[in-house]
Protein backbone atom coordinates (compact mmCIF):
# COMPACT_ATOMS: atom_id res chain seq x y z
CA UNK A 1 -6.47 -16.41 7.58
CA UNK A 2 -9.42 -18.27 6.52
CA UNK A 3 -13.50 -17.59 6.34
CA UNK A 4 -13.10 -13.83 6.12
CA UNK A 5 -16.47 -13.30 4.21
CA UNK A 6 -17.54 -9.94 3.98
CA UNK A 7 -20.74 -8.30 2.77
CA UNK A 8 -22.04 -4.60 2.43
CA UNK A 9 -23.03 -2.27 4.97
CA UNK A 10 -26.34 -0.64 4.20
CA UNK A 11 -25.61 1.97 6.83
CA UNK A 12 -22.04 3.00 5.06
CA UNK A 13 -20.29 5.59 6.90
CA UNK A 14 -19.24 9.08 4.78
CA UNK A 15 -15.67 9.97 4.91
CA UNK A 16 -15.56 13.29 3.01
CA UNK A 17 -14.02 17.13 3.25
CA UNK A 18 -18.12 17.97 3.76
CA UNK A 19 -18.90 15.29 6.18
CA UNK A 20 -18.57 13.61 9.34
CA UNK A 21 -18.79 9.78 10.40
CA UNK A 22 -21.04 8.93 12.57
CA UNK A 23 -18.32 8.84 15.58
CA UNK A 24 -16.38 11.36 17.16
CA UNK A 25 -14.10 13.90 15.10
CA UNK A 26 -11.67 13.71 17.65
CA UNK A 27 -8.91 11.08 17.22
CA UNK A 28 -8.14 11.28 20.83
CA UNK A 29 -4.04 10.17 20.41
CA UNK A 30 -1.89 9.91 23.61
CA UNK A 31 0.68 12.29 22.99
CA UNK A 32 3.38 9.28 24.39
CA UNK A 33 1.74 6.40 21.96
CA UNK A 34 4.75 6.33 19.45
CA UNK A 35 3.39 5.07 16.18
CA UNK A 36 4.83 1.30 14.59
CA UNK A 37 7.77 1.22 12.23
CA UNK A 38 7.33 0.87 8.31
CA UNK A 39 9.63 -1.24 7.06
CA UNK A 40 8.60 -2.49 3.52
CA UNK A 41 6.29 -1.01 1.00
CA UNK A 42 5.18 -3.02 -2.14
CA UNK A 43 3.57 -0.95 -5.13
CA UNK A 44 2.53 -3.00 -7.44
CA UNK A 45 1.85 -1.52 -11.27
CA UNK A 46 -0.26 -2.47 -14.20
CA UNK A 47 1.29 -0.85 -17.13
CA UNK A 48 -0.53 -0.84 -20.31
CA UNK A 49 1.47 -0.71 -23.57
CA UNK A 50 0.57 1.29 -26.31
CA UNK A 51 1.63 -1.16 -29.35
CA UNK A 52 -1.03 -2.98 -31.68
CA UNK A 53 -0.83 -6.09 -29.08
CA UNK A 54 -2.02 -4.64 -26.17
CA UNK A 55 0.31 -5.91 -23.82
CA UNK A 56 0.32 -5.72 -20.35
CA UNK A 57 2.67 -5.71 -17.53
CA UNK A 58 2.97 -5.88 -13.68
CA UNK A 59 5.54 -3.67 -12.42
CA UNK A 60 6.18 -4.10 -8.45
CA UNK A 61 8.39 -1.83 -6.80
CA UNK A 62 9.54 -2.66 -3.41
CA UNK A 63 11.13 -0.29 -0.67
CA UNK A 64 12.93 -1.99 2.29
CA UNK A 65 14.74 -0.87 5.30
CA UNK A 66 16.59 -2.09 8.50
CA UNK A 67 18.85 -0.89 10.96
CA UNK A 68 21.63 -1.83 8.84
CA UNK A 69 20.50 -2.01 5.17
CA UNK A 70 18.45 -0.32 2.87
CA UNK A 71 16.73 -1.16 -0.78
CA UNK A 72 14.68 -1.11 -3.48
CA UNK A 73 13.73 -3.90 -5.36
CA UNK A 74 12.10 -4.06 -9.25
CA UNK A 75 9.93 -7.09 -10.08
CA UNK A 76 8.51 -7.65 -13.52
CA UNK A 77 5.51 -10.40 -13.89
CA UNK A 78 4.89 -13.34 -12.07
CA UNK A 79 8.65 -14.82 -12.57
CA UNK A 80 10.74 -14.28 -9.50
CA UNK A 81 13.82 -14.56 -11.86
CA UNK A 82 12.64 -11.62 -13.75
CA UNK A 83 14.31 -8.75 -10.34
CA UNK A 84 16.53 -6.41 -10.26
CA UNK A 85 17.88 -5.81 -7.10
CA UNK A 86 19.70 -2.31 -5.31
CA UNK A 87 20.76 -2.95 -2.15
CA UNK A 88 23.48 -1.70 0.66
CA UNK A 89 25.29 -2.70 3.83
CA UNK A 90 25.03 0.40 5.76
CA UNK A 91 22.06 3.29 5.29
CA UNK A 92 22.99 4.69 2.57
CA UNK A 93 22.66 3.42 -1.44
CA UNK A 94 26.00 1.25 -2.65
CA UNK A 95 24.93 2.84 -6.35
CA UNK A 96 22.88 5.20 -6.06
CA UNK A 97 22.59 6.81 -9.75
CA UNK A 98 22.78 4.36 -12.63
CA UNK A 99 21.10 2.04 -15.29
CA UNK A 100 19.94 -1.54 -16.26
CA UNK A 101 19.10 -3.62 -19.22
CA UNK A 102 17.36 -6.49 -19.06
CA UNK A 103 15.92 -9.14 -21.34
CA UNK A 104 12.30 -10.40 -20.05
CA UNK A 105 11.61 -12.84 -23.41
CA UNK A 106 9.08 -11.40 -24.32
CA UNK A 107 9.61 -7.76 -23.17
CA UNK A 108 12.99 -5.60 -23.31
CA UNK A 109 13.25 -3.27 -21.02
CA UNK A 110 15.96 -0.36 -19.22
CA UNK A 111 15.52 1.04 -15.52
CA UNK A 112 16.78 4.19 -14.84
CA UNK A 113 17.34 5.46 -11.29
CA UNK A 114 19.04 8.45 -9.45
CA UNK A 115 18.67 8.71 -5.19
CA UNK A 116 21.68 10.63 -4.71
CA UNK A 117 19.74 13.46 -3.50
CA UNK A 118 16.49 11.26 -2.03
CA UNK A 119 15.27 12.36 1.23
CA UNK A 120 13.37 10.11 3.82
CA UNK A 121 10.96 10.36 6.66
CA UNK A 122 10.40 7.50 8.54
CA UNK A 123 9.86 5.00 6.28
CA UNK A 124 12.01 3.05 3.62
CA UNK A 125 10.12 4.85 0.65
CA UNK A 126 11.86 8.53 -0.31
CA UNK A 127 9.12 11.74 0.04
CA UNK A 128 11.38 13.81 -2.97
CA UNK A 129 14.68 14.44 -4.70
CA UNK A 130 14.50 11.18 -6.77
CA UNK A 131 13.39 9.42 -9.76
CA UNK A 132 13.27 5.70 -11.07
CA UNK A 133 12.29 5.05 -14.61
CA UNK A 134 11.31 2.17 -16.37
CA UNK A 135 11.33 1.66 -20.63
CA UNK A 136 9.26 -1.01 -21.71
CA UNK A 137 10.67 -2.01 -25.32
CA UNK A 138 11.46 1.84 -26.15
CA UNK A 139 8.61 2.89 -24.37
CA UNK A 140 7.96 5.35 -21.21
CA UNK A 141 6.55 2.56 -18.87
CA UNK A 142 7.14 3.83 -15.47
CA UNK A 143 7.62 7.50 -13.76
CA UNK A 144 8.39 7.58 -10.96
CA UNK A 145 9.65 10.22 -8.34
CA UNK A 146 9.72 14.26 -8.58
CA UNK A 147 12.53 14.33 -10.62
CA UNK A 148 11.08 11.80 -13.14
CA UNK A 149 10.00 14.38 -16.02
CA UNK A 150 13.20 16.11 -15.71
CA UNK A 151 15.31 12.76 -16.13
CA UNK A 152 13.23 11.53 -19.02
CA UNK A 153 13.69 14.72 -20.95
CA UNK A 154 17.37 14.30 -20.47
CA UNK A 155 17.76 10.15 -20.83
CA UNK A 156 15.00 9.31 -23.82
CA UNK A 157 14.58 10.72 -27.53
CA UNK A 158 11.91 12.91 -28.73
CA UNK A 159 9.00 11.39 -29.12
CA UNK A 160 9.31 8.38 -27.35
CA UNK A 161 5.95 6.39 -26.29
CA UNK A 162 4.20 6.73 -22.79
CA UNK A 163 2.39 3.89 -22.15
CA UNK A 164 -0.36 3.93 -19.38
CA UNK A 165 0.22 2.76 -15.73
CA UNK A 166 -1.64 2.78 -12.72
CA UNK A 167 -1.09 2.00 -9.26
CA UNK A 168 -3.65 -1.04 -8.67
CA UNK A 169 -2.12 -2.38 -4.90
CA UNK A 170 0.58 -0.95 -1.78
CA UNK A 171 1.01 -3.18 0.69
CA UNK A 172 2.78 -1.75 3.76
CA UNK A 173 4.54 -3.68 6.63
CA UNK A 174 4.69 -2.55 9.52
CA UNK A 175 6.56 -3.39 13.71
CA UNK A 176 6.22 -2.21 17.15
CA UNK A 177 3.59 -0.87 18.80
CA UNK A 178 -0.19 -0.93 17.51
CA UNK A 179 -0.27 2.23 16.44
CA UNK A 180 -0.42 2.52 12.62
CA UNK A 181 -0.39 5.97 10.67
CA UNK A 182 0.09 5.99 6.89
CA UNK A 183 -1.29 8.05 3.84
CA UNK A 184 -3.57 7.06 0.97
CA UNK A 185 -4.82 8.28 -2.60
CA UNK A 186 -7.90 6.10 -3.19
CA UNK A 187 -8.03 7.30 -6.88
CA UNK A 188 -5.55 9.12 -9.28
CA UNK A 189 -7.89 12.04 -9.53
CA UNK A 190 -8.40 12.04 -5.51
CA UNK A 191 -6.85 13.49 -2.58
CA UNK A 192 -4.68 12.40 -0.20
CA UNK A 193 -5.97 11.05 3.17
CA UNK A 194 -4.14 10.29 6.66
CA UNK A 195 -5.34 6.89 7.87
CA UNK A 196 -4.47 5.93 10.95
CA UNK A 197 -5.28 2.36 12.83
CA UNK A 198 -4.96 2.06 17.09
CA UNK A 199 -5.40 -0.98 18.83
CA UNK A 200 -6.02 0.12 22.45
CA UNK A 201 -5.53 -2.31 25.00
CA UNK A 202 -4.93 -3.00 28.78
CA UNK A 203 -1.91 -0.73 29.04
CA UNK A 204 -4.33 2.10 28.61
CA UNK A 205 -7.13 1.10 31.52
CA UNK A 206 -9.43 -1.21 29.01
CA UNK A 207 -10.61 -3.97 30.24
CA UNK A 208 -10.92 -5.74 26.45
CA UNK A 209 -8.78 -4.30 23.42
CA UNK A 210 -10.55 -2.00 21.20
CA UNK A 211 -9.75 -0.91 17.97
CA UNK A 212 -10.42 2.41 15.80
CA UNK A 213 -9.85 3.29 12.73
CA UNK A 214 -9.32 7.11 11.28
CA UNK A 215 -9.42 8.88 7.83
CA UNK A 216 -8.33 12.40 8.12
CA UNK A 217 -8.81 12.27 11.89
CA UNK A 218 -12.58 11.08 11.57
CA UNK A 219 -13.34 7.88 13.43
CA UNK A 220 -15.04 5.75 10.67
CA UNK A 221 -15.13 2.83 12.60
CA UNK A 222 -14.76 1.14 16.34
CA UNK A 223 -14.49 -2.25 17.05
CA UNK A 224 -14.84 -3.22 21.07
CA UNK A 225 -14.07 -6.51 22.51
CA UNK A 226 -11.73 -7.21 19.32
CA UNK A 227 -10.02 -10.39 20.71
CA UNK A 228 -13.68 -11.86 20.15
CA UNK A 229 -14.26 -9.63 17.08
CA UNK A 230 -10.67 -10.62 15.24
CA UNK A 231 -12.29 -10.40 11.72
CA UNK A 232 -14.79 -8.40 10.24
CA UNK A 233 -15.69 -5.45 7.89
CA UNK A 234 -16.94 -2.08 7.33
CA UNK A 235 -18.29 -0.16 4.19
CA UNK A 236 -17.09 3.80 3.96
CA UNK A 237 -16.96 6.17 1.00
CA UNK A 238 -14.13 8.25 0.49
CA UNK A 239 -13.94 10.71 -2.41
CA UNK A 240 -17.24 9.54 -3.38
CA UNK A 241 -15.85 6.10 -3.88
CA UNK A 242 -17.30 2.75 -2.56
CA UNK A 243 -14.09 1.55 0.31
CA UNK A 244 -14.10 -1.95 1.51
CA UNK A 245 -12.15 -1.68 5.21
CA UNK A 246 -11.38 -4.87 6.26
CA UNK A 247 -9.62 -6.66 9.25
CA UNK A 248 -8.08 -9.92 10.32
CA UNK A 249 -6.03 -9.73 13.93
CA UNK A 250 -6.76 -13.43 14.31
CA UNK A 251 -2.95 -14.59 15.10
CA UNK A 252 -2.41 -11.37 17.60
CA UNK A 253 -4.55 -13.17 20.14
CA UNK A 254 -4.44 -16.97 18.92
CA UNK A 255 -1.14 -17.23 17.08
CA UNK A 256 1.51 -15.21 18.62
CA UNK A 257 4.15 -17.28 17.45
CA UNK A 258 2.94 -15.69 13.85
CA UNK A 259 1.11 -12.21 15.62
CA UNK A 260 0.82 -10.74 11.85
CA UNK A 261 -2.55 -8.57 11.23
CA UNK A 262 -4.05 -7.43 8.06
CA UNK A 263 -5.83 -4.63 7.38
CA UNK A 264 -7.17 -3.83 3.68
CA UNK A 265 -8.46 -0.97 2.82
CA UNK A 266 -10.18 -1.51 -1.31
CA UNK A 267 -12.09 0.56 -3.33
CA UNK A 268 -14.71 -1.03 -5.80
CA UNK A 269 -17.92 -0.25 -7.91
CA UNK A 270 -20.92 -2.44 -7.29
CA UNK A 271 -23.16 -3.20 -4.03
CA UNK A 272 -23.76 -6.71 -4.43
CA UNK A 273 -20.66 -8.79 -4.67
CA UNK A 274 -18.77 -10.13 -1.93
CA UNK A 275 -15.18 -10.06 -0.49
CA UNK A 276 -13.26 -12.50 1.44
CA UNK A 277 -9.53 -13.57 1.76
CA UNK A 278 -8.57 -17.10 0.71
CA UNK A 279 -5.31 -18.95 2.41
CA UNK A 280 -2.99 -16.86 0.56
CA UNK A 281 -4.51 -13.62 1.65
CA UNK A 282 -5.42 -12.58 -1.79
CA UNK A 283 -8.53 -10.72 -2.32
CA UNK A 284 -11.07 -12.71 -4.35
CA UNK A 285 -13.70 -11.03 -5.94
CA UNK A 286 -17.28 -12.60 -7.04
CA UNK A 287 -18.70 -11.97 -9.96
CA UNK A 288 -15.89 -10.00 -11.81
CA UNK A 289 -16.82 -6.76 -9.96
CA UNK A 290 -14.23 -4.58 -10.96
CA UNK A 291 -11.63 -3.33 -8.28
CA UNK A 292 -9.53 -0.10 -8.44
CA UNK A 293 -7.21 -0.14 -5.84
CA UNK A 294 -6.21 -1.65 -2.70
CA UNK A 295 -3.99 -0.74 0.48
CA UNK A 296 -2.79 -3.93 2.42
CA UNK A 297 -1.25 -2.96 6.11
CA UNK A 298 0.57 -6.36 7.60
CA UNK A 299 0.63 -5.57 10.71
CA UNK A 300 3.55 -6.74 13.73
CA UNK A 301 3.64 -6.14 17.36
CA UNK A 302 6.04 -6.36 20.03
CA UNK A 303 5.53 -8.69 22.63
């Protein structure tokens, strides 16, 4: 994906619980369009230690599920030897309660995890009844879960050190049909929005594919002719927050041996900068505006 240059919007849509875009409230769903699979999510973690060295890690947590298997996956930094690994032959967890040292060099650290009781929708990622800790050389890095407070009372001393973390990326992946619906918290103190992404096409009576995007069932953008209009952006607040929606469904149309799209949606202060993608589809970001968080959908479709 290359020569996806983005700038700012003047005419920004509003995406709030006060206001409408600019399109149609309606989302206007066939009943009988079933919505894609979600097979992987990626949450990726800066955790900020509270020690006199200011240390930070990159905590990425990684759901995955098949027809067959099911996992979760903890990466630490940029060193693909630093992982530790859960994973199963059939649908259910081979361990799923249990505990982990390892030793990162420069970092110590214990994960602590307990889905015996984890309950699932669709997707690979549980909705409640777990937890998955993470201690960061004796302290709190990682909470995760609705059982987390509960487990660290019970696992950890008195007293022991929370450092900071925030979730700072979630990439999603996604098969089947291009129908996309997923949920996002733009910022820790904001709520949580449906988005949903539909590629319309000839099966439906267009003559060219069209594509809309939703936030809480509010059109906030429509893109017509998209097989000519494979890349682009659009500017929307959210919460009061500055949202960067981009799109790239370049290899649906010209590289189906690939057919991977990307949609990101990215929150970030500033009107000035610019945004593009570089080969490795990682955001780059001008002038060292400062970005908050981002939601990455890769995007399959059946043929």
């Amino acid at each position: 994906m290359r020569d996806f240059a983005s700038c700012f919007n003047e005419y920004a849509l509003q995406v709030s619980d006060t206001s409408c875009s600019s399109y149609s409230n309606s989302a206007c769903i066939p009943p009988s369009l079933i919505p894609s699979v979600l097979n992987t999510v990626n949450c990726v973690y800066k955790v900020n230690l509270s020690n006199n060295k200011k240390q930070v890690l990159m905590i990425t947590i990684s759901w995955s599920k098949t027809n067959v298997t099911q996992g979760l996956t903890v990466h630490f930094g940029d060193d693909p030897s630093n992982v530790f690994k859960l994973n199963t032959h059939s649908r259910l967890f081979r361990k799923k309660k249990g505990s982990k040292s390892m030793d990162l060099g420069h970092f110590k650290v214990e994960i602590f995890w307990d889905l015996c009781a984890a309950r699932y929708l669709t997707g690979p990622e549980p909705i409640d009844g777990y937890y998955v800790l993470v201690t960061i050389d004796s302290q709190l890095g990682l909470v995760l879960g609705d059982m987390a407070e509960e487990a660290s009372l019970r696992k950890l001393k008195n007293g022991t050190p929370m450092a900071k973390f925030s979730l700072v990326s979630r990439q999603e992946h996604f098969s089947g049909n291009t129908l996309y619906s997923t949920k996002a918290q733009f910022c820790d103190s904001g709520n949580i929005h449906d988005v949903l992404i539909r590629c319309s096409g000839e099966s439906e009576g267009l003559k060219h594919p069209v594509m809309s995007v939703y936030i809480d069932k509010k059109m906030v953008t429509r893109v017509k002719r998209l097989q000519w209009n494979f890349r682009g952006n659009q500017s929307i607040f959210v919460d009061g927050l500055l949202v960067d929606l981009m799109w790239d469904v370049h290899d649906w149309f010209f590289n189906p041996a690939s057919g991977i799209a990307l949609f990101m949606f990215r929150t970030r202060s500033g009107m000035d900068s610019r945004l593009w993608l570089d080969d490795k589809d990682k955001l780059l970001l001008k002038d060292q505006e400062k970005v908050e968080f981002s939601l990455l959908i890769y995007a399959s479709k059946s043929t």
